[in-house]
N, C-alpha and C. Protein backbone atom coordinates (compact mmCIF):
# COMPACT_ATOMS: atom_id res chain seq x y z
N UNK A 1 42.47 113.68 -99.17
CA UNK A 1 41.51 113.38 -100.21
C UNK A 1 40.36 112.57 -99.60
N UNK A 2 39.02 113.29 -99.87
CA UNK A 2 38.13 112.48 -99.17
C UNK A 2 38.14 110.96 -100.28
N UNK A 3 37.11 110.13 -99.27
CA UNK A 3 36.70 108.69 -100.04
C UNK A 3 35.40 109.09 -100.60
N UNK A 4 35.09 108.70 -102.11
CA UNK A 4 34.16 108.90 -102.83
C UNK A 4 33.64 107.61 -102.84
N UNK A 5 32.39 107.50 -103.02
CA UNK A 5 31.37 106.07 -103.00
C UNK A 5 31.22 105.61 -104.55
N UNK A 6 31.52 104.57 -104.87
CA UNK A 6 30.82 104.63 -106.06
C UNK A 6 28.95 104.56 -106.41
N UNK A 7 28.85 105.12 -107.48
CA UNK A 7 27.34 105.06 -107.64
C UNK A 7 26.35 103.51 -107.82
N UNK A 8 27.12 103.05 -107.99
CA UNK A 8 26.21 101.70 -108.12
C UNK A 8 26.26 100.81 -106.83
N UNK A 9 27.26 101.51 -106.18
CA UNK A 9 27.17 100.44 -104.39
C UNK A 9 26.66 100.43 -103.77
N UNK A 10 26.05 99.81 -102.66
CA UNK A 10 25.30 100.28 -101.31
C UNK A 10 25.30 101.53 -100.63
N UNK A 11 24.14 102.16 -100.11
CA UNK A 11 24.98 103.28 -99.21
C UNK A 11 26.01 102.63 -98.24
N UNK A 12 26.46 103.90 -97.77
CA UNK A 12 27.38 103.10 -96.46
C UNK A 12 27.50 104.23 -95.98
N UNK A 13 26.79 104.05 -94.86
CA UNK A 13 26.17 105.99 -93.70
C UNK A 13 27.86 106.22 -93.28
N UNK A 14 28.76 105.24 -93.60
CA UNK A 14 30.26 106.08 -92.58
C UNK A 14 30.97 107.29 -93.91
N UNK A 15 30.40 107.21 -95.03
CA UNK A 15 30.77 107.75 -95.96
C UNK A 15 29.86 109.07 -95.64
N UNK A 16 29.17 109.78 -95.03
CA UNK A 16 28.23 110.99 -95.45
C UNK A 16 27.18 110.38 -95.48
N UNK A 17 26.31 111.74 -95.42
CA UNK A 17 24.75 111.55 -95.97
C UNK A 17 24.79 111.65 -97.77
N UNK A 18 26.14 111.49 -98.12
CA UNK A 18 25.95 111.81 -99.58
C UNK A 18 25.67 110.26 -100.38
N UNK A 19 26.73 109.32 -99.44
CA UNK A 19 26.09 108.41 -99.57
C UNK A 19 24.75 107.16 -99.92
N UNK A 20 23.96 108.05 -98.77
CA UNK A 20 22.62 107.43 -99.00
C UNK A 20 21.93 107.92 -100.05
N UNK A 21 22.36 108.51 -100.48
CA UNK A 21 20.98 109.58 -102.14
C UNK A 21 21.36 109.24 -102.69
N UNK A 22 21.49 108.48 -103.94
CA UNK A 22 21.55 108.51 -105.38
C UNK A 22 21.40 110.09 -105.94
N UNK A 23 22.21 110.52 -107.04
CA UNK A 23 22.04 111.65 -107.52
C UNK A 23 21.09 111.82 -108.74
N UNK A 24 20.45 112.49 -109.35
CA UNK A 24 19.85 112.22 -110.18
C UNK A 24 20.71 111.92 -111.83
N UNK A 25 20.29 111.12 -112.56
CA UNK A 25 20.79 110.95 -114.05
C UNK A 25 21.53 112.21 -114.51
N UNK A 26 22.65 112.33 -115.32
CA UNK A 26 23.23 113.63 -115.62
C UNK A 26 22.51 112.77 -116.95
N UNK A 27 22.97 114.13 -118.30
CA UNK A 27 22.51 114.33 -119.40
C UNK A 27 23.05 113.37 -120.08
N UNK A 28 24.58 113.24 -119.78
CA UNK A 28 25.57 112.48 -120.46
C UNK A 28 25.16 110.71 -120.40
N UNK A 29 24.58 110.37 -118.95
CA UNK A 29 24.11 109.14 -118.05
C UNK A 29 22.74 108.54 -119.01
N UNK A 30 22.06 109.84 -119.45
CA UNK A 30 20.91 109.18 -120.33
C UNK A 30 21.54 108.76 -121.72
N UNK A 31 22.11 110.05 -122.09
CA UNK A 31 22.48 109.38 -123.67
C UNK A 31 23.56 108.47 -123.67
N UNK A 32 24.29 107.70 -122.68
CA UNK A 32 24.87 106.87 -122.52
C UNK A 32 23.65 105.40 -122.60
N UNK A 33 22.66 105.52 -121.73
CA UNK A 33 22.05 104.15 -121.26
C UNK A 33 20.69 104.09 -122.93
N UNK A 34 20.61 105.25 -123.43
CA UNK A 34 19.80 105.39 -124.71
C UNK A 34 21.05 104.81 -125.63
N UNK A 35 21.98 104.99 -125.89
CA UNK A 35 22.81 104.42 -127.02
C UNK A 35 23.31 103.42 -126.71
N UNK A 36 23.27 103.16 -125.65
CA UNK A 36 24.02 101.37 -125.41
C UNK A 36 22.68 100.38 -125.25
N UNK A 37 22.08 101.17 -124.81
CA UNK A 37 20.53 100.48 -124.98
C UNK A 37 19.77 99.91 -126.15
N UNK A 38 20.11 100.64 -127.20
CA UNK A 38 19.92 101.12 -128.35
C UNK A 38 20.24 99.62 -129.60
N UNK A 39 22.06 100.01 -128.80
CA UNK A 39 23.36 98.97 -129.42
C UNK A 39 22.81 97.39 -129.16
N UNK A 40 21.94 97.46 -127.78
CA UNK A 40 22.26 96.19 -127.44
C UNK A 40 20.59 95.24 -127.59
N UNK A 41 19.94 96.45 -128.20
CA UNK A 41 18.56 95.59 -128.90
C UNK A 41 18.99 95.48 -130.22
N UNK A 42 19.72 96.05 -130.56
CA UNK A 42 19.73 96.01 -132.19
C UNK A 42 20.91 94.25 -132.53
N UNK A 43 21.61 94.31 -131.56
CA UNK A 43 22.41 93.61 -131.59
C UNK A 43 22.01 92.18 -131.28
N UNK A 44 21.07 92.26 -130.54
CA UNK A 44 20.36 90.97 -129.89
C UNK A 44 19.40 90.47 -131.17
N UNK A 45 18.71 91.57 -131.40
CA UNK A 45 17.60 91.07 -132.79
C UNK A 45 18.41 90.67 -133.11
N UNK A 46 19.19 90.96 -134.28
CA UNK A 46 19.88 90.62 -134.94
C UNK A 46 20.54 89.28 -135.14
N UNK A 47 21.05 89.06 -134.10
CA UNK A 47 21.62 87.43 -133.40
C UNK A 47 20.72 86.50 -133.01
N UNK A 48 18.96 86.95 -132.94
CA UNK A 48 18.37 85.89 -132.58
C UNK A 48 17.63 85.71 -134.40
N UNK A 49 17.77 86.98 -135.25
CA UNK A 49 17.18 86.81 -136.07
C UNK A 49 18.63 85.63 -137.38
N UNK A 50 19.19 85.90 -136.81
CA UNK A 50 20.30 84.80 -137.84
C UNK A 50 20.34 83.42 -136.88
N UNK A 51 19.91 83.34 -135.49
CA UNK A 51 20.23 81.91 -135.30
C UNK A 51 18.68 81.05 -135.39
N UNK A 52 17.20 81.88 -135.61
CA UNK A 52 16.30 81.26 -135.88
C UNK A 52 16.20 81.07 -137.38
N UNK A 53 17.45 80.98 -138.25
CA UNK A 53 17.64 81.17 -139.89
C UNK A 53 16.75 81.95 -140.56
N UNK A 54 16.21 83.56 -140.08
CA UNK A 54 16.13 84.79 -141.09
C UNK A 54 17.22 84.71 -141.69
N UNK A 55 17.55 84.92 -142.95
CA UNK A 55 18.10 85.55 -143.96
C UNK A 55 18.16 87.24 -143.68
N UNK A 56 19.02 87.25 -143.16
CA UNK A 56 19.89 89.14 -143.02
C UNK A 56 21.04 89.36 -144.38
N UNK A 57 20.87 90.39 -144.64
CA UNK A 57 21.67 90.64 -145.82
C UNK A 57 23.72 90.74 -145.52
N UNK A 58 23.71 90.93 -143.87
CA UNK A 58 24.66 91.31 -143.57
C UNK A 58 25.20 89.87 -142.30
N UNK A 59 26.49 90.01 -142.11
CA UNK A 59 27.20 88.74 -140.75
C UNK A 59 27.01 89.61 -139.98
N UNK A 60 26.60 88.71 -138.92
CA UNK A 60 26.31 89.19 -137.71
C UNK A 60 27.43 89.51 -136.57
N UNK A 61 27.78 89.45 -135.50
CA UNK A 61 28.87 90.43 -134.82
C UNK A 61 29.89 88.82 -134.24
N UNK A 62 28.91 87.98 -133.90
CA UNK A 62 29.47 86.54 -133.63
C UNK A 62 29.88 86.15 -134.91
N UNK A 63 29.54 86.47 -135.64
CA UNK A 63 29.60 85.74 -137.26
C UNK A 63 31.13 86.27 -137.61
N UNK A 64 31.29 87.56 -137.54
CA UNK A 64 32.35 88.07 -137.77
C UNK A 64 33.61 88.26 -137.01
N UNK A 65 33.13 87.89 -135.58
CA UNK A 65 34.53 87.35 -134.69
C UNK A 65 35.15 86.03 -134.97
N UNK A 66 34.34 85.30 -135.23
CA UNK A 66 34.41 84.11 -135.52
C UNK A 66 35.29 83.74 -136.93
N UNK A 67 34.85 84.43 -137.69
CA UNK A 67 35.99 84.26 -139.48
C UNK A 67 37.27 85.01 -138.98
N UNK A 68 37.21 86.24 -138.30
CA UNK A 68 38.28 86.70 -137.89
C UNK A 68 38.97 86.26 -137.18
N UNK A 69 39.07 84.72 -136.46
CA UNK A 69 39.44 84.06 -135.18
C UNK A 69 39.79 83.32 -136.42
N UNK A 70 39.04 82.56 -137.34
CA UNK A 70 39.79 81.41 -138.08
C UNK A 70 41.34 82.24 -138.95
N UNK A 71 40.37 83.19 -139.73
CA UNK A 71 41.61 83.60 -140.25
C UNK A 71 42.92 84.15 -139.70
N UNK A 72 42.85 84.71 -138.48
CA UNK A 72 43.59 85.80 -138.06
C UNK A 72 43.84 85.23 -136.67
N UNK A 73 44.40 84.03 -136.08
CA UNK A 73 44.66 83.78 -134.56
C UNK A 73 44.87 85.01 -133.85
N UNK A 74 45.82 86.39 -134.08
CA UNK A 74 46.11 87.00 -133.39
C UNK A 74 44.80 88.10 -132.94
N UNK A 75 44.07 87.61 -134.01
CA UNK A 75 42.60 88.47 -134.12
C UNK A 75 41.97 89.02 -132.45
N UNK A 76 41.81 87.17 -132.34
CA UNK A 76 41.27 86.40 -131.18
C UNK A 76 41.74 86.96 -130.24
N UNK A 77 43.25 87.13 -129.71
CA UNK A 77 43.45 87.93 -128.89
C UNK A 77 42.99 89.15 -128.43
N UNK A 78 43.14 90.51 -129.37
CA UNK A 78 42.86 91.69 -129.32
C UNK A 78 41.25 91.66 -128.95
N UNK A 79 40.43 90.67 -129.16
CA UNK A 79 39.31 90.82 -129.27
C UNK A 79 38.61 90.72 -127.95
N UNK A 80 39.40 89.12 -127.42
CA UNK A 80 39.45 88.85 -125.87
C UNK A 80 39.54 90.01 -125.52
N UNK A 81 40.63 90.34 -125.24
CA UNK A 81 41.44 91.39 -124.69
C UNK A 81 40.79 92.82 -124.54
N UNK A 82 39.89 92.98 -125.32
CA UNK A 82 38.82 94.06 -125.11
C UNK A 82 37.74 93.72 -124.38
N UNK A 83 37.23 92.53 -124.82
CA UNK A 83 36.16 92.29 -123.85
C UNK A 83 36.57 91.96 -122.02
N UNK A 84 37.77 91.91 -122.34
CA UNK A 84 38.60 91.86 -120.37
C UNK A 84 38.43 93.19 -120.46
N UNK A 85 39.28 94.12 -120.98
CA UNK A 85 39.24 95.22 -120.40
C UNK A 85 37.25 95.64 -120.18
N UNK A 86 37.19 95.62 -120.80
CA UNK A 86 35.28 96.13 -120.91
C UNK A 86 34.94 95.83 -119.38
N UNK A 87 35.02 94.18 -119.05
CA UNK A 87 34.15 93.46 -118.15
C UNK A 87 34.90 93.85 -116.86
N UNK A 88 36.35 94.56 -117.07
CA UNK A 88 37.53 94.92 -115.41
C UNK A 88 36.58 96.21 -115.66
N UNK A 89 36.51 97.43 -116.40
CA UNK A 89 35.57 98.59 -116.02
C UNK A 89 34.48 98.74 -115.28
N UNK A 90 33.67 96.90 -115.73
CA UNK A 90 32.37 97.45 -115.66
C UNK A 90 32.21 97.03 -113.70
N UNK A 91 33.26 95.89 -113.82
CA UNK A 91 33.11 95.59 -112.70
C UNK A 91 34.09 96.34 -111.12
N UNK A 92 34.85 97.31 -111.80
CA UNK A 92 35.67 97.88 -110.94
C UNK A 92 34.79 99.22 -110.73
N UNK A 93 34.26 99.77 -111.94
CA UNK A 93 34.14 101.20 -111.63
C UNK A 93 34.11 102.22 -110.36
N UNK A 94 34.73 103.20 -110.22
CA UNK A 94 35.35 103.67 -111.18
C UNK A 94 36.78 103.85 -111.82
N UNK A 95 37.16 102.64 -110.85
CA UNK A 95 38.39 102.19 -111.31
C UNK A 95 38.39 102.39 -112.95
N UNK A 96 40.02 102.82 -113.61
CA UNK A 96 40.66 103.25 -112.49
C UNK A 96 41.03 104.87 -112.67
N UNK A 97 39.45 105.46 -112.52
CA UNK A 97 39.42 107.03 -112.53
C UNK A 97 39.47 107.31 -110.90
N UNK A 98 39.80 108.52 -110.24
CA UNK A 98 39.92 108.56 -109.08
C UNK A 98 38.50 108.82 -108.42
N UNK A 99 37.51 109.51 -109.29
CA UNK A 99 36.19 108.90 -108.55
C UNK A 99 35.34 108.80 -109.29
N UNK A 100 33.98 108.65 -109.29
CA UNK A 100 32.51 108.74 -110.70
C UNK A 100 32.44 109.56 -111.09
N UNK A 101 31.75 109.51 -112.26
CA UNK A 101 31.49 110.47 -113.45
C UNK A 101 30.63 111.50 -112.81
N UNK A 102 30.45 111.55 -111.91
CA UNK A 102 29.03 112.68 -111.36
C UNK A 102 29.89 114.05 -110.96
């Protein structure tokens, strides 16, 4: 089984010349970085517009981990516990698929 590079690393010329190129964006790569892109302005307004006290009709995403942490200790866990898994993906990738999405 050859060694695959991941896409976000350095080249490294002992890997191929496949190495050094970046491939271009697949289809999937845009509407991935458009909807998380998307998620994560909407999400930010939002949180700067409730901590400069706008009045939003709705709790905000901190707002609602937070009642769910008072009420629900075990809440807190599952919640952690996603954001580990999230932050081991983002930082392993492509762990732990056997190579990138390309």
């Amino acid at each position: 089984m050859a060694v695959e590079q991941s896409p976000i690393s350095t080249p490294r010329p002992e890997l191929g010349p496949r190495s050094k190129q970046p491939g271009p964006f697949t289809r999937r790569e845009v509407w991935g970085y458009v909807f998380w892109g998307t998620m994560a302005v909407f999400i930010t307004v939002m949180e700067l517009l409730a901590q400069f006290g706008t009045n939003i009709p709705f709790p905000t995403i901190s707002v609602t981990a937070a009642n769910l942490a008072a009420r629900h200790p075990w809440v807190s866990i599952i919640y952690l516990g996603g954001l580990v898994t999230l932050a081991a993906h983002i930082v392993f990738y492509p762990w732990p698929n056997r190579s990138a999405d390309r």
